[in-house]
N, C-alpha and C. Protein backbone atom coordinates (compact mmCIF):
# COMPACT_ATOMS: atom_id res chain seq x y z
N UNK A 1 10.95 -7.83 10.33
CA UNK A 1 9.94 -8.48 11.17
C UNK A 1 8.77 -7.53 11.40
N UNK A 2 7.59 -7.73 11.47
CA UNK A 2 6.52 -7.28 11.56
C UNK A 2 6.28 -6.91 13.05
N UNK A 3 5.93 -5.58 12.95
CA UNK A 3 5.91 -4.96 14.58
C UNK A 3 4.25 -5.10 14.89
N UNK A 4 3.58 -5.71 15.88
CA UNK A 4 2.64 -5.97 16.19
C UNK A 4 1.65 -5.40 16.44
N UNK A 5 2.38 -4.45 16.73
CA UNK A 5 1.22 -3.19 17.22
C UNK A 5 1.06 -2.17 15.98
N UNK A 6 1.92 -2.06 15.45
CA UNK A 6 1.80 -1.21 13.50
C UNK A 6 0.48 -2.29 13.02
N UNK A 7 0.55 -3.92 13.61
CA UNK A 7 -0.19 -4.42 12.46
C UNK A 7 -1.52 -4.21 13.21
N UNK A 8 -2.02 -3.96 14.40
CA UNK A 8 -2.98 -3.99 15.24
C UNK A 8 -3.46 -2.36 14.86
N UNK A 9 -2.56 -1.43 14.93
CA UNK A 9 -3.03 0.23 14.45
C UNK A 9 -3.55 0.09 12.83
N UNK A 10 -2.72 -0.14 12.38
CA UNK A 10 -3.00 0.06 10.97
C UNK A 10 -4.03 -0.68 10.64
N UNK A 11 -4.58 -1.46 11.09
CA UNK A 11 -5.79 -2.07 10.44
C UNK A 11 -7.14 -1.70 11.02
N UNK A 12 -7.12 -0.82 11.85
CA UNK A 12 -8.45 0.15 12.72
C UNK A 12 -8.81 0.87 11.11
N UNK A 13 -10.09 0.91 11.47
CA UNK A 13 -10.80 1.87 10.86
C UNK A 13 -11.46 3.13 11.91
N UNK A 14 -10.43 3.99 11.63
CA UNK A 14 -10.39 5.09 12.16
C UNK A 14 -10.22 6.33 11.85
N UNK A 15 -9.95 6.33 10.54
CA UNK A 15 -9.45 7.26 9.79
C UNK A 15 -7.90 7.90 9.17
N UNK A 16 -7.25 7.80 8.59
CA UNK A 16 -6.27 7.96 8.05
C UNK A 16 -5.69 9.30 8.95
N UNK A 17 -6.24 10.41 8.81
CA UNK A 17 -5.81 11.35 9.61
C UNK A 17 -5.42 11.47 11.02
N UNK A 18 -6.79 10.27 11.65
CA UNK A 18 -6.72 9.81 12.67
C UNK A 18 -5.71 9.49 13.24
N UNK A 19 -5.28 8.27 12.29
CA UNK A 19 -3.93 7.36 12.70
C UNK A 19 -2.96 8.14 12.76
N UNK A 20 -2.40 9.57 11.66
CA UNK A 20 -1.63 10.07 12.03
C UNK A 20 -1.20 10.90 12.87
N UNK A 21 -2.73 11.43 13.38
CA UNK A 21 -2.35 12.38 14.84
C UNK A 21 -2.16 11.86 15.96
N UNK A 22 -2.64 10.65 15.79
CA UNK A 22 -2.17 9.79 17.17
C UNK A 22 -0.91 8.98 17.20
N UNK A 23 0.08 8.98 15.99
CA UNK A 23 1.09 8.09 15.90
C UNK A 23 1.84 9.40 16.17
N UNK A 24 1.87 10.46 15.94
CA UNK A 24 2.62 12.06 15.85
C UNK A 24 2.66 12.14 17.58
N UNK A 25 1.09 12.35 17.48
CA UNK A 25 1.27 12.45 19.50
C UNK A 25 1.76 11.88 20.77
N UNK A 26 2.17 10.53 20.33
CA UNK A 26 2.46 8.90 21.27
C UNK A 26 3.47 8.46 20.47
N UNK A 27 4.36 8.60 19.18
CA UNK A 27 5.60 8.29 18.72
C UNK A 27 5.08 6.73 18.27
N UNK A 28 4.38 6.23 18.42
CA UNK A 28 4.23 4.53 17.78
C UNK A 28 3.32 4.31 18.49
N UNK A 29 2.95 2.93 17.73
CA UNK A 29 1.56 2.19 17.76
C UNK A 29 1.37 1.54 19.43
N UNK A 30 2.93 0.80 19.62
CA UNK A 30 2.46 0.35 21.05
C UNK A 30 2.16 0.91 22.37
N UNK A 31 2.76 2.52 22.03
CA UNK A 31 2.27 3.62 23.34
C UNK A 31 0.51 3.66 23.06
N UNK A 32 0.61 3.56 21.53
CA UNK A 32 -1.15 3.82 21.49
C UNK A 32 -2.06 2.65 22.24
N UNK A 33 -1.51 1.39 22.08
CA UNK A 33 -2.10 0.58 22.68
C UNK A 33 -2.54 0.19 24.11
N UNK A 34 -0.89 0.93 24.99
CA UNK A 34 -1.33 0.70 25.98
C UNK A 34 -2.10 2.24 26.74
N UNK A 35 -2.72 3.10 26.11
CA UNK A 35 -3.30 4.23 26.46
C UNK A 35 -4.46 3.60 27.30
N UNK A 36 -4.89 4.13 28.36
CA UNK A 36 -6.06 3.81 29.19
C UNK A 36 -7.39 4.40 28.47
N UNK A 37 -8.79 4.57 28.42
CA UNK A 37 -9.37 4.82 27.87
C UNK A 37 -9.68 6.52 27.98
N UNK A 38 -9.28 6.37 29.59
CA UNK A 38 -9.28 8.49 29.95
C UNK A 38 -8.59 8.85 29.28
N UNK A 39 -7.14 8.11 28.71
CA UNK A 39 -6.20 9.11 28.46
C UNK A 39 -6.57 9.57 26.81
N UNK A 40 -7.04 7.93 25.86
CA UNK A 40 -8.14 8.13 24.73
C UNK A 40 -8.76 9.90 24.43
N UNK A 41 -9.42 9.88 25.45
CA UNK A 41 -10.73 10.44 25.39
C UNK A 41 -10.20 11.92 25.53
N UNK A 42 -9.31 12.04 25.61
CA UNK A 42 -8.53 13.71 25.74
C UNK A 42 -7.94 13.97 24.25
N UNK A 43 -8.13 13.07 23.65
CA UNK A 43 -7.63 13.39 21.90
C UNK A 43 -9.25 13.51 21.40
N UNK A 44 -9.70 14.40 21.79
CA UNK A 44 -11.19 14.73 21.06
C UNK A 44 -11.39 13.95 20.22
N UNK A 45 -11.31 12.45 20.60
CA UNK A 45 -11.70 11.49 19.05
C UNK A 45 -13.50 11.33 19.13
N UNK A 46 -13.80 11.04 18.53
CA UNK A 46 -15.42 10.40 18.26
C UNK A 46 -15.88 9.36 19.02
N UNK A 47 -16.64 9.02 19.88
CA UNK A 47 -17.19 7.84 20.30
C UNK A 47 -16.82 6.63 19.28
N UNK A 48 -16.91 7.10 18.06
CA UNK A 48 -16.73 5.53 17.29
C UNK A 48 -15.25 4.97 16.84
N UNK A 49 -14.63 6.44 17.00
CA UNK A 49 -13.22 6.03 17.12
C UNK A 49 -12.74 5.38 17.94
N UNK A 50 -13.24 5.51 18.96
CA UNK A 50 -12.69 4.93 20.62
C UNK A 50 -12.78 3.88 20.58
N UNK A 51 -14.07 3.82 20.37
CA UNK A 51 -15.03 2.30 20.33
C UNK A 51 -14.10 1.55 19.52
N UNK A 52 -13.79 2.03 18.59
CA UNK A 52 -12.94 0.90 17.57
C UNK A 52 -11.74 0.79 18.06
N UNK A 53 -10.86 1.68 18.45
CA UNK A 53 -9.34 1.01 19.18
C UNK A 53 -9.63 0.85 20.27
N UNK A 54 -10.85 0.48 21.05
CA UNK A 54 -10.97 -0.33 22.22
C UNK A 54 -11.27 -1.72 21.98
N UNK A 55 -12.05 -1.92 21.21
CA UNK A 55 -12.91 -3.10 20.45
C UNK A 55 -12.14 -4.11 20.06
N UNK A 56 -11.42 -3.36 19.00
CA UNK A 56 -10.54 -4.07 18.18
C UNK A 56 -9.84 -5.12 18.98
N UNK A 57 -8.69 -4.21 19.73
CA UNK A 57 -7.83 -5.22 20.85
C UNK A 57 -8.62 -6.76 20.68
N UNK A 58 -10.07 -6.68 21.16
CA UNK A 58 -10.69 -8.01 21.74
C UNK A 58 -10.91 -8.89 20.69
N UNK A 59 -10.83 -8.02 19.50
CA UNK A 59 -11.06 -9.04 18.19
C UNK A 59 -10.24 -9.63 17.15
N UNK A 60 -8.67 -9.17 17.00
CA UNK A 60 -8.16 -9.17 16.34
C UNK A 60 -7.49 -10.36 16.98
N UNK A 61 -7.04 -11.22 16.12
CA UNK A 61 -5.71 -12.15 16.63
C UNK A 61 -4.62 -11.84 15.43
N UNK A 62 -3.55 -11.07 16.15
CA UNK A 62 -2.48 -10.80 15.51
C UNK A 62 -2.00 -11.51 15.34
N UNK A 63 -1.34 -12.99 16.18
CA UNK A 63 -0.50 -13.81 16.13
C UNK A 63 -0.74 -14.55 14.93
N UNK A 64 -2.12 -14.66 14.25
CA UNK A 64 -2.23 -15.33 13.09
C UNK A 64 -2.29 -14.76 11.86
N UNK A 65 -2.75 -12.65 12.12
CA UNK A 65 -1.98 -12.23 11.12
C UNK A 65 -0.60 -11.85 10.98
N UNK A 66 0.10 -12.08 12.08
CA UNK A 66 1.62 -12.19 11.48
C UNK A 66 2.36 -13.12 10.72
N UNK A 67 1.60 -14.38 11.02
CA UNK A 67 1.97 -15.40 10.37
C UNK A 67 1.53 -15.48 8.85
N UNK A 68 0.27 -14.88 8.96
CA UNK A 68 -0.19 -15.17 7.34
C UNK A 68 0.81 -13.69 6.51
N UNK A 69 0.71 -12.68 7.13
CA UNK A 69 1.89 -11.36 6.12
C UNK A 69 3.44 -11.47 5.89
N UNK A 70 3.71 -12.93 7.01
CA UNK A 70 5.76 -13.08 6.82
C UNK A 70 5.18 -14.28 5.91
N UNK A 71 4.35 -14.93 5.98
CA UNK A 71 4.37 -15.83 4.92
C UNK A 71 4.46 -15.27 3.91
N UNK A 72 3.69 -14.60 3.37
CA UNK A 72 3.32 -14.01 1.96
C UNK A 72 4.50 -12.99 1.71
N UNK A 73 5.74 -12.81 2.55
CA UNK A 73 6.97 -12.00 2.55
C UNK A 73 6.06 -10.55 2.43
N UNK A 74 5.50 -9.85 2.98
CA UNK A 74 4.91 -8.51 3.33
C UNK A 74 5.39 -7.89 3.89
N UNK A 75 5.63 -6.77 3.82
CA UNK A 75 6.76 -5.62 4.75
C UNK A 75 5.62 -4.89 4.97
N UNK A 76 5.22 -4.05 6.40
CA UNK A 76 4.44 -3.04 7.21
C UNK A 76 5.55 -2.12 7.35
N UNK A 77 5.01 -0.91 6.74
CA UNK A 77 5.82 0.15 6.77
C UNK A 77 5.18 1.16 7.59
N UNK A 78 5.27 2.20 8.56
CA UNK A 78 4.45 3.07 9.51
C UNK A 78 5.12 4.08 9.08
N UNK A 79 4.52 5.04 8.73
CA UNK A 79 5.30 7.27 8.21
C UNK A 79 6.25 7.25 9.13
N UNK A 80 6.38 6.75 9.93
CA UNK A 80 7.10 7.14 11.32
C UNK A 80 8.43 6.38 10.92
N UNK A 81 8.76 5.49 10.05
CA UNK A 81 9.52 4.56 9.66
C UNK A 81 10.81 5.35 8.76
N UNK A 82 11.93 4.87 9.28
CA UNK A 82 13.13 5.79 8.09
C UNK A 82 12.76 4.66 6.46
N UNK A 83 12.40 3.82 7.12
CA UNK A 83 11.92 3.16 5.63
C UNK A 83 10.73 4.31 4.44
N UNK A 84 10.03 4.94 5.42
CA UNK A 84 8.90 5.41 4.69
C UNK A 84 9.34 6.38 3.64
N UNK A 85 8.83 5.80 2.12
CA UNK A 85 9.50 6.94 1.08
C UNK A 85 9.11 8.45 1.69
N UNK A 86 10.08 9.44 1.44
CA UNK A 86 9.83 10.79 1.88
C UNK A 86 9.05 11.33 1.39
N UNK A 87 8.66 10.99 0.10
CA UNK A 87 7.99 11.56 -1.24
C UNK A 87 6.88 12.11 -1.02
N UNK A 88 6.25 10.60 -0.06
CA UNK A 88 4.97 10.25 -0.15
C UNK A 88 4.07 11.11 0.61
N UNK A 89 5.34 11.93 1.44
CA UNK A 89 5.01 13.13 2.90
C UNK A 89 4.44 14.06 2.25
N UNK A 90 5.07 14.91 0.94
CA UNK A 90 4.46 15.79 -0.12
C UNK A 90 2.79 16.05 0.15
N UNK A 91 1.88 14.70 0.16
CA UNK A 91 0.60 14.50 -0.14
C UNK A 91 -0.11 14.93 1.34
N UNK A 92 -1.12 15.95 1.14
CA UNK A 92 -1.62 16.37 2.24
C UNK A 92 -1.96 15.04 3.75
N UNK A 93 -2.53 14.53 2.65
CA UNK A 93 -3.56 13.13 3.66
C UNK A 93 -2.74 11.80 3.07
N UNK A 94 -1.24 11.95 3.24
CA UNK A 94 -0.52 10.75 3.12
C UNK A 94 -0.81 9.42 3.80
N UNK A 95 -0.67 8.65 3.43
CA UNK A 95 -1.30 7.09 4.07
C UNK A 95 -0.32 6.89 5.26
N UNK A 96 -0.58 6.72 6.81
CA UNK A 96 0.15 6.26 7.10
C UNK A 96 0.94 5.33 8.00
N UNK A 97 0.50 3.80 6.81
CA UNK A 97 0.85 2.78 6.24
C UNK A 97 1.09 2.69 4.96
N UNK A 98 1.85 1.78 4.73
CA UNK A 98 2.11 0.98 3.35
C UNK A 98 2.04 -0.44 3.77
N UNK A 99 1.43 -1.61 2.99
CA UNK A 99 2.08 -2.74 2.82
C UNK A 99 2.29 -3.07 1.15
N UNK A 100 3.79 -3.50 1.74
CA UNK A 100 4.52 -3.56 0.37
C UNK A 100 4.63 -4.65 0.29
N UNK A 101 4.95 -5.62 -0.70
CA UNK A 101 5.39 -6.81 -1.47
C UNK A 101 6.23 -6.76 -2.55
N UNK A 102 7.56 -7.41 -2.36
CA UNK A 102 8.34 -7.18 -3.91
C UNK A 102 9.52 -6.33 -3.69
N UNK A 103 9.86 -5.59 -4.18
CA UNK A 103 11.24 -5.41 -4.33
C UNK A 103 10.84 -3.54 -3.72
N UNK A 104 11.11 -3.63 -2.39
CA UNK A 104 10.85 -1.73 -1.55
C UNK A 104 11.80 -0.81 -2.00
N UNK A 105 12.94 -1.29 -2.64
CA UNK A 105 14.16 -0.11 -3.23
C UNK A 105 13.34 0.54 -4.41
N UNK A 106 12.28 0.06 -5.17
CA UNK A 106 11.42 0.84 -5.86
C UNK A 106 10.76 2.21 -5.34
N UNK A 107 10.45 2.20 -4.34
CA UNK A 107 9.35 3.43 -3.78
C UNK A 107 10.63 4.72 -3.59
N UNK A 108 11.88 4.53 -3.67
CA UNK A 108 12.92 5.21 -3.40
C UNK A 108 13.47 5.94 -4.46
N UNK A 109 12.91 5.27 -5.99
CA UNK A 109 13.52 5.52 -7.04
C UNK A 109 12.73 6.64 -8.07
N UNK A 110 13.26 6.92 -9.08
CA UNK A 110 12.20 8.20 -10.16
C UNK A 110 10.85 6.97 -10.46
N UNK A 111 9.84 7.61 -10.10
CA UNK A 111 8.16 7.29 -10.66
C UNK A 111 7.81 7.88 -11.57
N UNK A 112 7.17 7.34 -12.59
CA UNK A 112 5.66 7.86 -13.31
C UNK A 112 4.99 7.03 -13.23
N UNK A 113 3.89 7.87 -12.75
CA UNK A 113 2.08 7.14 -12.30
C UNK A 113 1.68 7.41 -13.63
N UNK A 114 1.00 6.36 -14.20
CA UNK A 114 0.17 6.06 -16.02
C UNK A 114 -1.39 5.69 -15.07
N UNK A 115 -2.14 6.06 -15.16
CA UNK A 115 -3.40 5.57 -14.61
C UNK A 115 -4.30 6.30 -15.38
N UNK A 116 -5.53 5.76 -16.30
CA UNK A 116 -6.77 6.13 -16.97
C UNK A 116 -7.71 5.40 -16.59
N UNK A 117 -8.94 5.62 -17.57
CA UNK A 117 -10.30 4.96 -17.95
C UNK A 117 -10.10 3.36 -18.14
N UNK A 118 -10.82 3.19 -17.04
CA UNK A 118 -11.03 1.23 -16.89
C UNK A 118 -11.93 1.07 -18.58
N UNK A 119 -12.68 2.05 -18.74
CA UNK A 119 -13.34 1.65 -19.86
C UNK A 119 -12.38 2.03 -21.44
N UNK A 120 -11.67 2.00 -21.59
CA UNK A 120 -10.46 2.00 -22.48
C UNK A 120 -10.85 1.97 -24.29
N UNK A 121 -10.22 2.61 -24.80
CA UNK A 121 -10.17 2.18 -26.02
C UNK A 121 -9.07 1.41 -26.68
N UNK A 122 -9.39 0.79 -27.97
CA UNK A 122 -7.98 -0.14 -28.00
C UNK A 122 -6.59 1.15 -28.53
N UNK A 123 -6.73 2.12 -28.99
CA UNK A 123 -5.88 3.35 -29.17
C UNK A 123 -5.27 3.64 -27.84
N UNK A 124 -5.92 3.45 -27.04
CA UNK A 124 -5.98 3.68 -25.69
C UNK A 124 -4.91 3.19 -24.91
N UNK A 125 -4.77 1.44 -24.85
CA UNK A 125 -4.49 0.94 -24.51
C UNK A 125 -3.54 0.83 -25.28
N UNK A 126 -3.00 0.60 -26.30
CA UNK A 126 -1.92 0.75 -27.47
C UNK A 126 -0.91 2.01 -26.79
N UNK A 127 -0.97 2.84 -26.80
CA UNK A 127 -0.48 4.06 -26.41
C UNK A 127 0.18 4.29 -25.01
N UNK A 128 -0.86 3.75 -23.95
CA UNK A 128 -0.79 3.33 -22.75
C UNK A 128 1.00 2.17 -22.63
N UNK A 129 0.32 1.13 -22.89
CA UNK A 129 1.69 0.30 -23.18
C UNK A 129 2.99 0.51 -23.84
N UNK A 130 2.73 1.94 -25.20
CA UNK A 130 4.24 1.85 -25.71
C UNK A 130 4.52 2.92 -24.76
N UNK A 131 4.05 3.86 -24.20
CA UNK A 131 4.68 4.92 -23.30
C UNK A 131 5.26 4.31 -22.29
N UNK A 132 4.74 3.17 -21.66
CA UNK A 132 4.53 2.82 -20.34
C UNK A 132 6.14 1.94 -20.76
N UNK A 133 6.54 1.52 -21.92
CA UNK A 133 8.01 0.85 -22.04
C UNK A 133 8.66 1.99 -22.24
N UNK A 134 8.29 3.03 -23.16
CA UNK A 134 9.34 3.44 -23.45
C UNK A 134 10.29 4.50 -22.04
N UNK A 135 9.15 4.74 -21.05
CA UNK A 135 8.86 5.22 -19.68
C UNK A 135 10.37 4.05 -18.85
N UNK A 136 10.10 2.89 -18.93
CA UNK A 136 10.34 1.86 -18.38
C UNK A 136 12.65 1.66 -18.97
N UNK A 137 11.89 1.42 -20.05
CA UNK A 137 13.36 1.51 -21.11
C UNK A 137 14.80 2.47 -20.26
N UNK A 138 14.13 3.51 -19.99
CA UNK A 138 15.01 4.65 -19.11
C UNK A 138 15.02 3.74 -17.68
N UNK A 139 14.98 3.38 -17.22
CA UNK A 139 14.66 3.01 -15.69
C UNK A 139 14.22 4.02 -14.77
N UNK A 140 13.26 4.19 -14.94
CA UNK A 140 12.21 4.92 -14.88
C UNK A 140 10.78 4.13 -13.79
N UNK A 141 10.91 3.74 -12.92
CA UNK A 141 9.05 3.04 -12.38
C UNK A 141 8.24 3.46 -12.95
N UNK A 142 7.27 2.59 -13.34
CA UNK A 142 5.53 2.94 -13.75
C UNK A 142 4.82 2.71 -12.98
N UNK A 143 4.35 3.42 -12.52
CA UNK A 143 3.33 2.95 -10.98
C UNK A 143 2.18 3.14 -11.98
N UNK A 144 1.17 2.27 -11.34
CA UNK A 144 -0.36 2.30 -11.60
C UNK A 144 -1.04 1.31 -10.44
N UNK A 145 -2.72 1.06 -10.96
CA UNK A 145 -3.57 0.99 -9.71
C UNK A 145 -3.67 -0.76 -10.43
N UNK A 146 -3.57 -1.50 -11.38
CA UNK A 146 -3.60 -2.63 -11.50
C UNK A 146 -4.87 -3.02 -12.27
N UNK A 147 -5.73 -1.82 -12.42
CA UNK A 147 -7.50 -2.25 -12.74
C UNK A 147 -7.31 -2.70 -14.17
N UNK A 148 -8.29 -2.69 -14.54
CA UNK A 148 -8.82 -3.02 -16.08
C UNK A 148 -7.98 -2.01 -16.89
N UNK A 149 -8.10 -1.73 -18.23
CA UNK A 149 -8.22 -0.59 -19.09
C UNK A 149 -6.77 -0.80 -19.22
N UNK A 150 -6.53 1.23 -18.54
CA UNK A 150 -5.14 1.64 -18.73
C UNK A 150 -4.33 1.63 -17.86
N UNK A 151 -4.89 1.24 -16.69
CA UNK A 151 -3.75 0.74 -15.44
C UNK A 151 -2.98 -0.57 -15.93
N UNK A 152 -3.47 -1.70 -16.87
CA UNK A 152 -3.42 -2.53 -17.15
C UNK A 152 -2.48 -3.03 -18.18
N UNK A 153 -2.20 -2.31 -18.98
CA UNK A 153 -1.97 -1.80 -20.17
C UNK A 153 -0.10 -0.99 -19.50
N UNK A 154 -0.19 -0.37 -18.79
CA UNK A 154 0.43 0.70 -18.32
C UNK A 154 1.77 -0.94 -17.70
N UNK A 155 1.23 -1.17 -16.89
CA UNK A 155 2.20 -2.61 -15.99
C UNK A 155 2.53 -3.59 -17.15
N UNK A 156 1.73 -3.74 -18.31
CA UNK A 156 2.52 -4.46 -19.49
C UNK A 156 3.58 -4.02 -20.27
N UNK A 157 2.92 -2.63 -20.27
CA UNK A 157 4.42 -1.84 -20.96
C UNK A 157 5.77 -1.75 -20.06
N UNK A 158 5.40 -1.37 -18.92
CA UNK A 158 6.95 -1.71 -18.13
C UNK A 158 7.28 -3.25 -18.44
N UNK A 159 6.59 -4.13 -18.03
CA UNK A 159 7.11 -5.40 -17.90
C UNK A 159 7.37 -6.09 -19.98
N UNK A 160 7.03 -5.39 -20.55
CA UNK A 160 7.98 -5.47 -21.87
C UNK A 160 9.25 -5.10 -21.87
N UNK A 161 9.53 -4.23 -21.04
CA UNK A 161 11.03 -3.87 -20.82
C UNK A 161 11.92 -4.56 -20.14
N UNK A 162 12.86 -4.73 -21.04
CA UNK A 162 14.27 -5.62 -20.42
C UNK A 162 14.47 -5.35 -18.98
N UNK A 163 14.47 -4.24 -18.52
CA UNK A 163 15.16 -3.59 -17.85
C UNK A 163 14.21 -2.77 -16.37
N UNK A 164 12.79 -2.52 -17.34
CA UNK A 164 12.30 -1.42 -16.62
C UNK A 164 11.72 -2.21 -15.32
N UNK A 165 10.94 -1.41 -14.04
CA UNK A 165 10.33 -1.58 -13.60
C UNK A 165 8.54 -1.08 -13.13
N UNK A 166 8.25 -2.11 -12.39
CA UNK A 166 6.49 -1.52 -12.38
C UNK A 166 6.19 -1.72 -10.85
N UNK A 167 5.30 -0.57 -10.42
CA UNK A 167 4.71 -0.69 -8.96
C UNK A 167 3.31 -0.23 -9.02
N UNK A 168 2.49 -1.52 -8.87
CA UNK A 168 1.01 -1.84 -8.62
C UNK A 168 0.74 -1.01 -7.21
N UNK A 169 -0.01 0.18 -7.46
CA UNK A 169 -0.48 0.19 -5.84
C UNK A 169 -2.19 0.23 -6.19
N UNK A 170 -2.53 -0.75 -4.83
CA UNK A 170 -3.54 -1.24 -4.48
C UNK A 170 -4.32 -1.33 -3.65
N UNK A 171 -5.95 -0.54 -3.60
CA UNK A 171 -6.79 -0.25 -2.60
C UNK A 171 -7.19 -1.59 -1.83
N UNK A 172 -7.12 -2.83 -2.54
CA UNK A 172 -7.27 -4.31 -1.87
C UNK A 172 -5.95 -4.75 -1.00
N UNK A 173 -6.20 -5.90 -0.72
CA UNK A 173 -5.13 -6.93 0.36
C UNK A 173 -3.65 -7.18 -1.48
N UNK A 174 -2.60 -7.27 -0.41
CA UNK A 174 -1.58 -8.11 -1.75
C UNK A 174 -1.32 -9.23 -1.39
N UNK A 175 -1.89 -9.97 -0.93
CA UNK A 175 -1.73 -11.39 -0.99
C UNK A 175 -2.21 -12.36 -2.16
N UNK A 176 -1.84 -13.18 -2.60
CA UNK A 176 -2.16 -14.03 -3.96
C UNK A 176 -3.96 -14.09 -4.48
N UNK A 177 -4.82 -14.53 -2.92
CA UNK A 177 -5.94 -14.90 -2.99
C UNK A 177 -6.94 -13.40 -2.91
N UNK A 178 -5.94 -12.29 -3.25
CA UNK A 178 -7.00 -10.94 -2.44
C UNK A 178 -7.16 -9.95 -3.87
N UNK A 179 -6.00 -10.64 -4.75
CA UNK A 179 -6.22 -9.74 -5.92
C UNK A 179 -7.46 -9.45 -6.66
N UNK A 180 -7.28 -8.30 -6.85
CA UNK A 180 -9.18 -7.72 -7.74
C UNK A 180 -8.51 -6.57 -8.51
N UNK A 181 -8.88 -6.40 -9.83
CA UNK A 181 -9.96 -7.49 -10.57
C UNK A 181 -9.21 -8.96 -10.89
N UNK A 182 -10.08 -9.92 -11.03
CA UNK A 182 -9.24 -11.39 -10.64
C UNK A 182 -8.51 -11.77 -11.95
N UNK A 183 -9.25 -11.25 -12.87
CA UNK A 183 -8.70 -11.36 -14.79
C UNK A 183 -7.08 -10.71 -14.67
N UNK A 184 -6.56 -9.71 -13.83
CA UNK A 184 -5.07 -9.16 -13.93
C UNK A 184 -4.49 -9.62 -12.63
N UNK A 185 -4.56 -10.83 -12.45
CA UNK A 185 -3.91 -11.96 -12.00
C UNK A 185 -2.75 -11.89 -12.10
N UNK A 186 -2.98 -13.05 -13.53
CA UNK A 186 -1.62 -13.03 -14.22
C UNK A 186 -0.47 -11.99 -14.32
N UNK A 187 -1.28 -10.38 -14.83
CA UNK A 187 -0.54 -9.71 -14.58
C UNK A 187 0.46 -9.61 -12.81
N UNK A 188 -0.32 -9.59 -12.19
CA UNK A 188 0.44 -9.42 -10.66
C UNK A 188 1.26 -11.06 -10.56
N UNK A 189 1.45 -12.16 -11.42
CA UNK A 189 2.36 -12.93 -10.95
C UNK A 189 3.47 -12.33 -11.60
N UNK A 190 3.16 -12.13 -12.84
CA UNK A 190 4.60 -11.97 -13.74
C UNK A 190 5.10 -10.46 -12.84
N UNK A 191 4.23 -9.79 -12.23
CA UNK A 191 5.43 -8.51 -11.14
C UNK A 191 5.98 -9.31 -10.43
N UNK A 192 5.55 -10.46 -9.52
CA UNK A 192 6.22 -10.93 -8.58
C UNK A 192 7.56 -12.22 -9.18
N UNK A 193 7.45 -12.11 -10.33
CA UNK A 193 8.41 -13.27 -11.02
C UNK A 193 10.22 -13.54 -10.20
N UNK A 194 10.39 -11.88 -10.16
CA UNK A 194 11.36 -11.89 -10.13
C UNK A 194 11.64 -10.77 -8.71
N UNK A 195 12.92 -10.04 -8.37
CA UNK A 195 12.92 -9.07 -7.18
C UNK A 195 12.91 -8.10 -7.47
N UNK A 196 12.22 -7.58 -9.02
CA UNK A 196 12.62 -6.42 -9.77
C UNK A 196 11.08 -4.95 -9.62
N UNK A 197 10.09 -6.16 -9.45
CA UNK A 197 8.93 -5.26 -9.42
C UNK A 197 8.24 -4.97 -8.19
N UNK A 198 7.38 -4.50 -7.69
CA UNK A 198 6.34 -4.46 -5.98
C UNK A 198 5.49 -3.58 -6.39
N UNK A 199 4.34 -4.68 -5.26
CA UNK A 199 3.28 -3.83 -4.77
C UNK A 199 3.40 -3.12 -3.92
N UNK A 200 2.61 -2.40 -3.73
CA UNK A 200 2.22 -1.80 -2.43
C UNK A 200 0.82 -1.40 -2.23
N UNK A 201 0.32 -1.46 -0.90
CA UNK A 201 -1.39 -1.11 -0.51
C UNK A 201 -0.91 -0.01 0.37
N UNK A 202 -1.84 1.04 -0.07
CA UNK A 202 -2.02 2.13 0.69
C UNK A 202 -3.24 1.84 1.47
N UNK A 203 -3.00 1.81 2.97
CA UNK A 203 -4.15 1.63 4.10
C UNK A 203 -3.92 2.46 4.49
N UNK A 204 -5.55 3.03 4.71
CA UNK A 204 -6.10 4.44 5.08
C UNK A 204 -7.31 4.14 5.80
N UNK A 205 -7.92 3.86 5.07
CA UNK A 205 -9.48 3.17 5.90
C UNK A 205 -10.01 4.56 6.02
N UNK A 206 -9.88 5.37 4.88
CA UNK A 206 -11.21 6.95 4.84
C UNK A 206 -12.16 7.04 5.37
């Protein structure tokens, strides 16, 4: 179930770093929420930071984005979460959120990230795809970003595999109507075909 206040934090534009020094300092989103504005203003944030997790509150109606992310079966994951892959901690300026779609025992398992030039050659893309099975063949994840080229290329070669799997992560929304570029569509139904593949969006809001 979708925790309300993860979905109310995580969608501030505030800064990624932001979010995590204040989820570190207050243990979760709903202590952040109910902070008074003095108490705000002692985390040396920016006027425009403030402004925005004050703001927000008045603008957001959660109740209708909860309904539209359990529809679309969306999992909100917060760093703070035993769900949250450990991996992902490694990365200085780790995201921290995920929304995932699809099968989450993926983010747990061995990765290779295949990601190149949107502007591709057909060698390119040839190469891209038999690695990206033969990658897959082992059970092995292929993560990539979903774009044109060799991200593209990369999610066909897993999904040639009997066996293998693929994880799209994505700077856009994962809902059906949010995918970009709109031409690898298709590609993102055939991930969702089955419980074998997932997205995930890294929200950061830099």
């Amino acid at each position: 179930m979708i925790d309300i206040y993860d979905l109310w934090f995580s969608n501030l534009k505030i800064g990624n770093l932001n979010k995590i020094k204040l989820l570190n300092k207050y243990e979760n989103s709903k202590n952040i929420w109910n902070l008074k504005e003095e108490n705000l203003k002692e985390n040396n944030i920016s006027k425009n930071v403030l402004e925005e997790i004050l703001d927000y509150k008045k603008r957001i109606n959660l109740e209708k984005y909860i309904d539209y992310i359990e529809n679309k079966k969306i999992k909100l994951i917060s760093f703070k979460s035993k769900e949250y892959p450990n991996i992902l901690k490694n990365i200085i300026n780790f995201p921290a959120y995920l929304y995932v779609r699809g099968n989450i025992n993926n983010l747990y398992e061995d990765c290779v990230a295949i990601v190149g030039s949107r502007i591709a050659t057909e060698y390119g893309k040839y190469i891209s795809r038999k690695i990206s099975k033969e990658i897959a063949d082992k059970n092995v994840n292929v993560v990539s970003g979903l774009a044109i080229g060799i991200d593209k290329y990369a999610h066909l070669g897993a999904l040639d595999s009997k066996i293998g799997k693929t994880i799209a992560v994505l700077g856009t929304g994962i809902a059906d109507e949010e995918i970009y570029p709109y031409e690898n569509k298709k590609i993102f139904e055939r991930i969702l075909e089955n419980n074998r593949n997932s997205y995930f969006r890294i929200q950061t809001w830099n």
